[in-house]
PDB file of N, CA and C in Angstrom:
ATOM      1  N   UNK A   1       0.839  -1.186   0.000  1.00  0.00           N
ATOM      2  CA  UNK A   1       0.000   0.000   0.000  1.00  0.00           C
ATOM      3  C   UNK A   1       0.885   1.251   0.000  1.00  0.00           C
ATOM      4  N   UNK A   2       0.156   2.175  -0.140  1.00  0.00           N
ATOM      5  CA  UNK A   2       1.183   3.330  -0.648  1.00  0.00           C
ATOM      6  C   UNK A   2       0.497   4.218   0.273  1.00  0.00           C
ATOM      7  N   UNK A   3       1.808   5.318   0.576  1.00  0.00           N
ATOM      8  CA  UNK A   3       1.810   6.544   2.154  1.00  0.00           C
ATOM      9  C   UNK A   3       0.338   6.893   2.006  1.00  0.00           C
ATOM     10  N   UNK A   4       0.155   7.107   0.782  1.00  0.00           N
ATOM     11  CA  UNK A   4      -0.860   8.314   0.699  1.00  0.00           C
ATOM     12  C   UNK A   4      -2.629   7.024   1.074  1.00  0.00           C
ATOM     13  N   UNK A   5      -2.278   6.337   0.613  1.00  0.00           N
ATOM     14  CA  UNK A   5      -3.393   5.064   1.201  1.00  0.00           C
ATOM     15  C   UNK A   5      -3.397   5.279   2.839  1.00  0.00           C
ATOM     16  N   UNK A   6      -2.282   5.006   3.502  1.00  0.00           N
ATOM     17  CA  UNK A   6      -1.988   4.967   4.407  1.00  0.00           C
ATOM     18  C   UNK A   6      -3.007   6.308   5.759  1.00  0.00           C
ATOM     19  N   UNK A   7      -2.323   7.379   4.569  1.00  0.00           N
ATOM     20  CA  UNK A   7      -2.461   8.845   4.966  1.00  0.00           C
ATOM     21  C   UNK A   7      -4.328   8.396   5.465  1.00  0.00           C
ATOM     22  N   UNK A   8      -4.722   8.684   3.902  1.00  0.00           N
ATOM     23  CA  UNK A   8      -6.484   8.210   4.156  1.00  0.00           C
ATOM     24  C   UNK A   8      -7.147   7.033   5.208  1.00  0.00           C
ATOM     25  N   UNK A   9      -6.806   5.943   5.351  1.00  0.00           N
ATOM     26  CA  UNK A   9      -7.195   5.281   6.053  1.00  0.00           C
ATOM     27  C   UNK A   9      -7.265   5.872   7.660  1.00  0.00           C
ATOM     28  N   UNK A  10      -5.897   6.172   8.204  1.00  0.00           N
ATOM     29  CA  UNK A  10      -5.827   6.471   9.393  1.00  0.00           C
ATOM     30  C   UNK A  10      -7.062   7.583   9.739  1.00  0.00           C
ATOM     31  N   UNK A  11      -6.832   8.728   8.850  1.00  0.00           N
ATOM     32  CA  UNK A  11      -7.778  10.088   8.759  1.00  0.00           C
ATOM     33  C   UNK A  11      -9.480   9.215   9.168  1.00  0.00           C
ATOM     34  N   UNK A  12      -9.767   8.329   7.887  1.00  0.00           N
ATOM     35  CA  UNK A  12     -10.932   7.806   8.210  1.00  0.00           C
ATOM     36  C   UNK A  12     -11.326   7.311   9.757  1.00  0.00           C
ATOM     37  N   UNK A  13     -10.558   6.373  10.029  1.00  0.00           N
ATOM     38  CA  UNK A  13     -10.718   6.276  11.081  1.00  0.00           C
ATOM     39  C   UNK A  13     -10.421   6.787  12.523  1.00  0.00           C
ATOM     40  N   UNK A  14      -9.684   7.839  12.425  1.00  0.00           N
ATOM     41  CA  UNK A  14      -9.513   8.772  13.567  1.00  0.00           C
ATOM     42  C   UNK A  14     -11.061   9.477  13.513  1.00  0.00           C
ATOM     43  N   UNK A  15     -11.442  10.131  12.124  1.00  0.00           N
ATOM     44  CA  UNK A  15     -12.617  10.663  11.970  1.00  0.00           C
ATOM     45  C   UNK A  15     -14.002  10.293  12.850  1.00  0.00           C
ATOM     46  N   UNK A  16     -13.863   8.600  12.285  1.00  0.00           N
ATOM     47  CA  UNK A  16     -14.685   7.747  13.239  1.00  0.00           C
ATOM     48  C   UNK A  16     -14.533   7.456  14.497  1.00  0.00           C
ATOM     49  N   UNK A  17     -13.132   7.597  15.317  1.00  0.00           N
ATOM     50  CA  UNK A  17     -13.370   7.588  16.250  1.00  0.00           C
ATOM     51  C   UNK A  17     -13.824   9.005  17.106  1.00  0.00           C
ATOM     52  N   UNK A  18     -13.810  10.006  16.605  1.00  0.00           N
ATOM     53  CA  UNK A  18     -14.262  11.599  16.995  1.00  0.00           C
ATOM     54  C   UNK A  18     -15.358  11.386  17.184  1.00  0.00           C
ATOM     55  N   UNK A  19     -16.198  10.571  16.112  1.00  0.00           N
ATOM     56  CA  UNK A  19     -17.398  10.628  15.983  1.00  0.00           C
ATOM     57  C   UNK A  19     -18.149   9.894  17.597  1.00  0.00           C
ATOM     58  N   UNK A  20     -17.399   8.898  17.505  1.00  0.00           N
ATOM     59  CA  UNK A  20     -18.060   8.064  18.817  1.00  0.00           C
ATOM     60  C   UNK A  20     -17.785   8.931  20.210  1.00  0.00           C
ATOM     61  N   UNK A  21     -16.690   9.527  19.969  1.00  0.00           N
ATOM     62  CA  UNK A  21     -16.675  10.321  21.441  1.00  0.00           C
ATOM     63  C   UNK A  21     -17.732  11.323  21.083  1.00  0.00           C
ATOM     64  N   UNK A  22     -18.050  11.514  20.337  1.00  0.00           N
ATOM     65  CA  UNK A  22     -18.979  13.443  20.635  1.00  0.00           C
ATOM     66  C   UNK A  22     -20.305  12.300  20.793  1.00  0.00           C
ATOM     67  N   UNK A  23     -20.600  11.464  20.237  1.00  0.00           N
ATOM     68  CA  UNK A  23     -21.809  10.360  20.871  1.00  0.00           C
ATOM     69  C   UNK A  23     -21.524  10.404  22.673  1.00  0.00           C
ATOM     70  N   UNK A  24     -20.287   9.766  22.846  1.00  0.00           N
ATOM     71  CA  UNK A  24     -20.467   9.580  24.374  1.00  0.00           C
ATOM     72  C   UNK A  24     -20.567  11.063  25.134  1.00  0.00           C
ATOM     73  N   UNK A  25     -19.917  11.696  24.853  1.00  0.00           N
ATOM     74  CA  UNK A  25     -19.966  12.835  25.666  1.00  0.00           C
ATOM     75  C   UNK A  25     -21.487  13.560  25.257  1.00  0.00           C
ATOM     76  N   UNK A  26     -21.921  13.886  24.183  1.00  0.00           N
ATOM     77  CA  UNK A  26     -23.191  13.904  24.314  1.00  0.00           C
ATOM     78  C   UNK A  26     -24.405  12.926  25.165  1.00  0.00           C
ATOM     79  N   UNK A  27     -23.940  11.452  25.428  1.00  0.00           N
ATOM     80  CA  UNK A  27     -24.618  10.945  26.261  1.00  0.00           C
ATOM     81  C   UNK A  27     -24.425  11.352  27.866  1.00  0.00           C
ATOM     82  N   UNK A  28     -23.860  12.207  28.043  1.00  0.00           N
ATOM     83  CA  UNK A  28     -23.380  12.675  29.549  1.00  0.00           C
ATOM     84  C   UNK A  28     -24.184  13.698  29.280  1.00  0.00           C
ATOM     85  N   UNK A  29     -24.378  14.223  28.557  1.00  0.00           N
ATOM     86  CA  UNK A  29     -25.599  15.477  28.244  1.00  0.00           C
ATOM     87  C   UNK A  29     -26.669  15.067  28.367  1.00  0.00           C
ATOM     88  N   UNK A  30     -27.279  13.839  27.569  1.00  0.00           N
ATOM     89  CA  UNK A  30     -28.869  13.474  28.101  1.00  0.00           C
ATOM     90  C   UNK A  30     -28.741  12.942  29.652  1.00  0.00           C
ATOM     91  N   UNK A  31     -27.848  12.525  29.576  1.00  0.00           N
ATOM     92  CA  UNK A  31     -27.611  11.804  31.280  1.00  0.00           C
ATOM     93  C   UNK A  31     -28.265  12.555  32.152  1.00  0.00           C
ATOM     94  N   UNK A  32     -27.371  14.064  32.419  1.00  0.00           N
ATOM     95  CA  UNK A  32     -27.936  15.229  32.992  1.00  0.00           C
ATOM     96  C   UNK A  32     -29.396  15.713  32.866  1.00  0.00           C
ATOM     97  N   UNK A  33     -29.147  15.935  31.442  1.00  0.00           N
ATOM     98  CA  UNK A  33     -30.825  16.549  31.182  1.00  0.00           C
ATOM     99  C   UNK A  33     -31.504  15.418  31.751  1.00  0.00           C
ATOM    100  N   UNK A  34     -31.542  14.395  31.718  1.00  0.00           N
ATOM    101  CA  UNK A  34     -33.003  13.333  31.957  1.00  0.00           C
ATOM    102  C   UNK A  34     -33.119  12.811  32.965  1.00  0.00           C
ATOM    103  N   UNK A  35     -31.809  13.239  33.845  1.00  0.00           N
ATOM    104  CA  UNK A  35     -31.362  13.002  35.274  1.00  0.00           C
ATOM    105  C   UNK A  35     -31.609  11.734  35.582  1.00  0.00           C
ATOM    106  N   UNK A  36     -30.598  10.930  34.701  1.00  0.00           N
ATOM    107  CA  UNK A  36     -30.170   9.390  34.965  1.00  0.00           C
ATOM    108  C   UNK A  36     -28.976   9.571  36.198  1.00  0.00           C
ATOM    109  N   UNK A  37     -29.074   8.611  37.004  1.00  0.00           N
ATOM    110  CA  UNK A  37     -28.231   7.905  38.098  1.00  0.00           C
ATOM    111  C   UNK A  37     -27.294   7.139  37.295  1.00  0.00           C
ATOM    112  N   UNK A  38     -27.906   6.236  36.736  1.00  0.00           N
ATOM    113  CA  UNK A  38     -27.221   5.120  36.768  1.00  0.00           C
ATOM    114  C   UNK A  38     -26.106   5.216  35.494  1.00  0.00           C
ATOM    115  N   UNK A  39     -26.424   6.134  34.154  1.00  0.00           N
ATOM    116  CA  UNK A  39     -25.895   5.617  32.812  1.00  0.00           C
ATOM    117  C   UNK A  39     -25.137   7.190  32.575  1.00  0.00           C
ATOM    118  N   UNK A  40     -24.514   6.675  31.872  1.00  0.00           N
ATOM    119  CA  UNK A  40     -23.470   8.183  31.362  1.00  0.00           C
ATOM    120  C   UNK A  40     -22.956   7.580  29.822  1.00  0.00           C
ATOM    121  N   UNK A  41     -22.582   8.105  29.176  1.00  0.00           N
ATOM    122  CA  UNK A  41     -21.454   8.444  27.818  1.00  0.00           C
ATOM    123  C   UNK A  41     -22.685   7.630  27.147  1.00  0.00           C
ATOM    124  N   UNK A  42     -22.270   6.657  26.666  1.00  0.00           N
ATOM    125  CA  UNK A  42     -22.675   6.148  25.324  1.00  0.00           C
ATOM    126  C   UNK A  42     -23.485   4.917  25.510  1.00  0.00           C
ATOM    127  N   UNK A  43     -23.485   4.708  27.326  1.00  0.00           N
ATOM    128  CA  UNK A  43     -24.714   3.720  28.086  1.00  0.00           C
ATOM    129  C   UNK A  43     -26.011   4.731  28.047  1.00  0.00           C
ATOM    130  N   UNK A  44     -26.000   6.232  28.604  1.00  0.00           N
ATOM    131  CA  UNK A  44     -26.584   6.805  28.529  1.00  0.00           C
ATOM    132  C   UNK A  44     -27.955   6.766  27.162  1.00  0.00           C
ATOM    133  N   UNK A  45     -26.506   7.386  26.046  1.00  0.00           N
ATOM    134  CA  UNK A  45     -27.301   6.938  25.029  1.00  0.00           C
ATOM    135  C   UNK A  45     -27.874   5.777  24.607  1.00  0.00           C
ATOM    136  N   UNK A  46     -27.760   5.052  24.695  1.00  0.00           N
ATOM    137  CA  UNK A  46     -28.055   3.580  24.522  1.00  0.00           C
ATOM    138  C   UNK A  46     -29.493   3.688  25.312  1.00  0.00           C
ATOM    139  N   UNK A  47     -29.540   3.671  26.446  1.00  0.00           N
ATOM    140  CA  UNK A  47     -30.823   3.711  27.629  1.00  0.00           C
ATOM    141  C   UNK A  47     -31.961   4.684  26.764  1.00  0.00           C
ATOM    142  N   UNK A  48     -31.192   5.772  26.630  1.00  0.00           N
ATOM    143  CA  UNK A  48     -32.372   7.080  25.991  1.00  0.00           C
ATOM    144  C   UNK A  48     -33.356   6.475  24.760  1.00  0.00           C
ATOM    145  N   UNK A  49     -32.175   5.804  24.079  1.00  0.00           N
ATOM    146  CA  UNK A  49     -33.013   5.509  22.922  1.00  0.00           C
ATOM    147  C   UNK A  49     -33.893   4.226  23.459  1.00  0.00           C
ATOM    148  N   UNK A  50     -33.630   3.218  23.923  1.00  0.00           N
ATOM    149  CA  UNK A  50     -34.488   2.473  24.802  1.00  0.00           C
ATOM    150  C   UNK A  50     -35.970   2.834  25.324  1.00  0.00           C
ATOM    151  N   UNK A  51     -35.409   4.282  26.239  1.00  0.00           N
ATOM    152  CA  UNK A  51     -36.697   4.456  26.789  1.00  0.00           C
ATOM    153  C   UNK A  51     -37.374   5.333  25.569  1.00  0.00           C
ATOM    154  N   UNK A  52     -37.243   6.106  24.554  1.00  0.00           N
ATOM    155  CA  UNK A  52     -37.697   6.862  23.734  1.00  0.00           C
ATOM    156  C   UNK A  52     -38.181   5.968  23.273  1.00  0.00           C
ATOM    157  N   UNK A  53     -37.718   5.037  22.021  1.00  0.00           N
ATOM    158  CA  UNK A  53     -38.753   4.460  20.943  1.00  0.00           C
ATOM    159  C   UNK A  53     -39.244   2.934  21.316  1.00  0.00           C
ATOM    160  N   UNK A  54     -38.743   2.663  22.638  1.00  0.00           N
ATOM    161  CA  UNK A  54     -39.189   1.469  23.231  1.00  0.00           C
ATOM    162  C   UNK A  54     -38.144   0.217  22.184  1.00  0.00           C
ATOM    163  N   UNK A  55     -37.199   0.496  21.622  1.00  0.00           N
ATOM    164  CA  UNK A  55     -36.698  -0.534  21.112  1.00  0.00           C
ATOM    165  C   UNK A  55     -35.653  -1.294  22.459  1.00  0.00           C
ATOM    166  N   UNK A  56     -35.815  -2.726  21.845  1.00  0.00           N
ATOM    167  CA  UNK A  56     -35.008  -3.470  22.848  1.00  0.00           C
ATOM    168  C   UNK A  56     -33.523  -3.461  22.754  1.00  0.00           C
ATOM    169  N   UNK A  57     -32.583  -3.274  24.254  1.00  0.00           N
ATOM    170  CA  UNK A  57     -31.301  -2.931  24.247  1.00  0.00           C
ATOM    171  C   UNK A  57     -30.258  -4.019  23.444  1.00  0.00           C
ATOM    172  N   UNK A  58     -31.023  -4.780  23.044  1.00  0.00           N
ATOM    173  CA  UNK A  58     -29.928  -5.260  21.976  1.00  0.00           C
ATOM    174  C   UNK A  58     -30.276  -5.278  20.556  1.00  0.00           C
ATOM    175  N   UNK A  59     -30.758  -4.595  20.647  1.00  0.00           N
ATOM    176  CA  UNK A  59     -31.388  -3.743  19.086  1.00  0.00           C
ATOM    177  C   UNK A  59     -30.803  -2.406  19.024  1.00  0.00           C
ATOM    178  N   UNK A  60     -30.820  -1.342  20.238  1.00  0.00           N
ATOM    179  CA  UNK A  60     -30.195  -0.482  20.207  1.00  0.00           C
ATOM    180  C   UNK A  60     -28.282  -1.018  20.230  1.00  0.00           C
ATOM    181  N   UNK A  61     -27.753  -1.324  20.688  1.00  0.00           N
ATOM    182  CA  UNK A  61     -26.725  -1.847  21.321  1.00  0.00           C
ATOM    183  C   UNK A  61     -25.707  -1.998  19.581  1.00  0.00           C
ATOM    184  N   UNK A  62     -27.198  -3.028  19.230  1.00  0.00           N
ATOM    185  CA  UNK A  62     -26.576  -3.863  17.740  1.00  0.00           C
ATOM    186  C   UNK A  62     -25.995  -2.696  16.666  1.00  0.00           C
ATOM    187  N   UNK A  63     -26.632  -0.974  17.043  1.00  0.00           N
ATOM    188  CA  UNK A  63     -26.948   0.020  15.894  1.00  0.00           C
ATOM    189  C   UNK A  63     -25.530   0.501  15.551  1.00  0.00           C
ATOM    190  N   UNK A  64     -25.035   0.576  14.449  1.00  0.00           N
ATOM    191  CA  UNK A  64     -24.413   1.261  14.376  1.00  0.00           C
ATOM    192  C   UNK A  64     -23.866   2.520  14.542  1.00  0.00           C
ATOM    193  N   UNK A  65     -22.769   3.313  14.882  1.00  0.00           N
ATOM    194  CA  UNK A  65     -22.577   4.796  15.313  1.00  0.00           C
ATOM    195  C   UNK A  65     -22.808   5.485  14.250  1.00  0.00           C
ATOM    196  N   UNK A  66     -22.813   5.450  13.134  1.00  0.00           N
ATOM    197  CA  UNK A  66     -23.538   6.289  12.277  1.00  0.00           C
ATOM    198  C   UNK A  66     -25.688   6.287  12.307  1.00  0.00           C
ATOM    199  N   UNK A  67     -25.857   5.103  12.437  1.00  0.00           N
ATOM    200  CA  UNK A  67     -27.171   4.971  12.700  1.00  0.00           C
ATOM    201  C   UNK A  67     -27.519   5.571  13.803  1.00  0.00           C
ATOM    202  N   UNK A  68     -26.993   5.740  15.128  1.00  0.00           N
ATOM    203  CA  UNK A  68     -26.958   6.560  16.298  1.00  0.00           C
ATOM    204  C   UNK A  68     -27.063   7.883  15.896  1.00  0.00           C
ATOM    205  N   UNK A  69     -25.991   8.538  15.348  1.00  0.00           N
ATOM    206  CA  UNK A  69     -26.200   9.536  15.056  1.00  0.00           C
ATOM    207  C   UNK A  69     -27.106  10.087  14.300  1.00  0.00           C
ATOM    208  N   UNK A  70     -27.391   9.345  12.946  1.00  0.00           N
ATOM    209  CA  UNK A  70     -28.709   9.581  12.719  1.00  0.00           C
ATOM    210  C   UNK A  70     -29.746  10.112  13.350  1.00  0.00           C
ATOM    211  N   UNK A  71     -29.907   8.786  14.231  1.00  0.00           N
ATOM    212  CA  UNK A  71     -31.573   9.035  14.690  1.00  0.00           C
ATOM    213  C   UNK A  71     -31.494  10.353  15.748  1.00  0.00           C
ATOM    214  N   UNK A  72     -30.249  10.221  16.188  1.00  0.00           N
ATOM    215  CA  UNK A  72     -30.236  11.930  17.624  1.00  0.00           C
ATOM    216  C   UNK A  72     -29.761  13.208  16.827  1.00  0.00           C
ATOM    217  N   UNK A  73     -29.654  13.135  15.565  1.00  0.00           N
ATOM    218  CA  UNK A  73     -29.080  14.354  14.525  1.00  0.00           C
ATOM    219  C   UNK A  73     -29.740  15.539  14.871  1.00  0.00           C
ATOM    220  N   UNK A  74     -31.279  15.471  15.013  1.00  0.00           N
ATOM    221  CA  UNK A  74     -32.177  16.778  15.425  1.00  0.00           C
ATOM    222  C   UNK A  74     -32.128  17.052  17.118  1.00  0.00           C
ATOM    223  N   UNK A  75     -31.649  15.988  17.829  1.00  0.00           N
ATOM    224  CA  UNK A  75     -31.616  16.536  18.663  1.00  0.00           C
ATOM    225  C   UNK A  75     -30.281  16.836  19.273  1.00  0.00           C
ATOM    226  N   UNK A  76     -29.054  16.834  18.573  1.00  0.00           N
ATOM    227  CA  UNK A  76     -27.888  17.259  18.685  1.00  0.00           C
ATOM    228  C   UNK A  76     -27.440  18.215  17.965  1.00  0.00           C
ATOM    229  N   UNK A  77     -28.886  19.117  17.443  1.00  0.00           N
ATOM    230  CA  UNK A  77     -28.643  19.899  16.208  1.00  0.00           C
ATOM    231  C   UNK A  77     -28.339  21.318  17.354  1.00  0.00           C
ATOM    232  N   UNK A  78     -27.517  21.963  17.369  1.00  0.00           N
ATOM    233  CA  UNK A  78     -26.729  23.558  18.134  1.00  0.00           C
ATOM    234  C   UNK A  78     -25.989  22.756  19.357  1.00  0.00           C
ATOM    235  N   UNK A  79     -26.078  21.137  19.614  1.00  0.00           N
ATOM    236  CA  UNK A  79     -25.286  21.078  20.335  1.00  0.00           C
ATOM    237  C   UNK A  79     -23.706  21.168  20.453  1.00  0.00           C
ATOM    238  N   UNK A  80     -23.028  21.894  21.519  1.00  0.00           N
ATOM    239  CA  UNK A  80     -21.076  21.724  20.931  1.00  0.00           C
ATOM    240  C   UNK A  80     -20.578  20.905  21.964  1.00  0.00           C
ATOM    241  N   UNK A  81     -19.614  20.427  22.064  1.00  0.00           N
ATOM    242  CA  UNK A  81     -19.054  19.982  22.566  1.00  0.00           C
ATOM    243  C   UNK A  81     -18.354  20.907  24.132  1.00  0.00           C
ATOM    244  N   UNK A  82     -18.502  20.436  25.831  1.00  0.00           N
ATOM    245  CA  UNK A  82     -18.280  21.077  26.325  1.00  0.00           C
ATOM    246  C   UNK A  82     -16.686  21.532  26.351  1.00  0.00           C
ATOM    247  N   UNK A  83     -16.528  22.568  27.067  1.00  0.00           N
ATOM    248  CA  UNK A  83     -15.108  23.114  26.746  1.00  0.00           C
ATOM    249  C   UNK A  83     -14.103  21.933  27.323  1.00  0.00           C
ATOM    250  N   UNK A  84     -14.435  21.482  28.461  1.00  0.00           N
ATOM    251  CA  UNK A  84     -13.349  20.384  29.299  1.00  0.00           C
ATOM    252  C   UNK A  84     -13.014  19.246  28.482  1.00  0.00           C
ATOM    253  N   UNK A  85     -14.501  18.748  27.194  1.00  0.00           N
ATOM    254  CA  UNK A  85     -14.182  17.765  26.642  1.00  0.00           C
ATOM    255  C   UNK A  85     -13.648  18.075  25.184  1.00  0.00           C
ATOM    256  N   UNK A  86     -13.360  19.092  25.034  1.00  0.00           N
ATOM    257  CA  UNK A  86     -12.124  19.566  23.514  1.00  0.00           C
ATOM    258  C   UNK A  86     -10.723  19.786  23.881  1.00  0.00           C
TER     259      UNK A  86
END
């Protein structure tokens, strides 16, 4: 494979992993707002969507992080990231 392959791949997947943290740390956001005890980061999310569309946690669990994001897109729409977690 060649640098520049190299170059892209990593990018992709650093990309993807950004992605899953602004998921978890946004799940510390519904955490708060919905004033869960028990769940934080990306359990949080997981639970929310649970209790929202009533799907079962290994249906949510199974979803992919782009499918996650999906479905919370409108409601992560003006959200930023807090300052401690950039």
């Amino acid at each position: 494979m060649s640098k520049e392959k190299y170059k892209t791949l990593r990018k992709l997947y650093v990309t993807e992993g950004e992605m899953v943290y602004h998921l978890a740390v946004f799940g510390d956001f519904i955490a708060k707002r919905e004033g869960y005890k028990d769940h934080t980061d990306m359990d949080a999310v997981y639970f929310y969507l649970v209790q929202k569309y009533s799907w079962p946690p290994a249906q949510v669990r199974g979803m992919s992080f782009e499918d996650i994001r999906f479905v919370l897109a409108e409601e992560m729409q003006g959200w930023t990231l807090p300052k401690d977690a950039r």
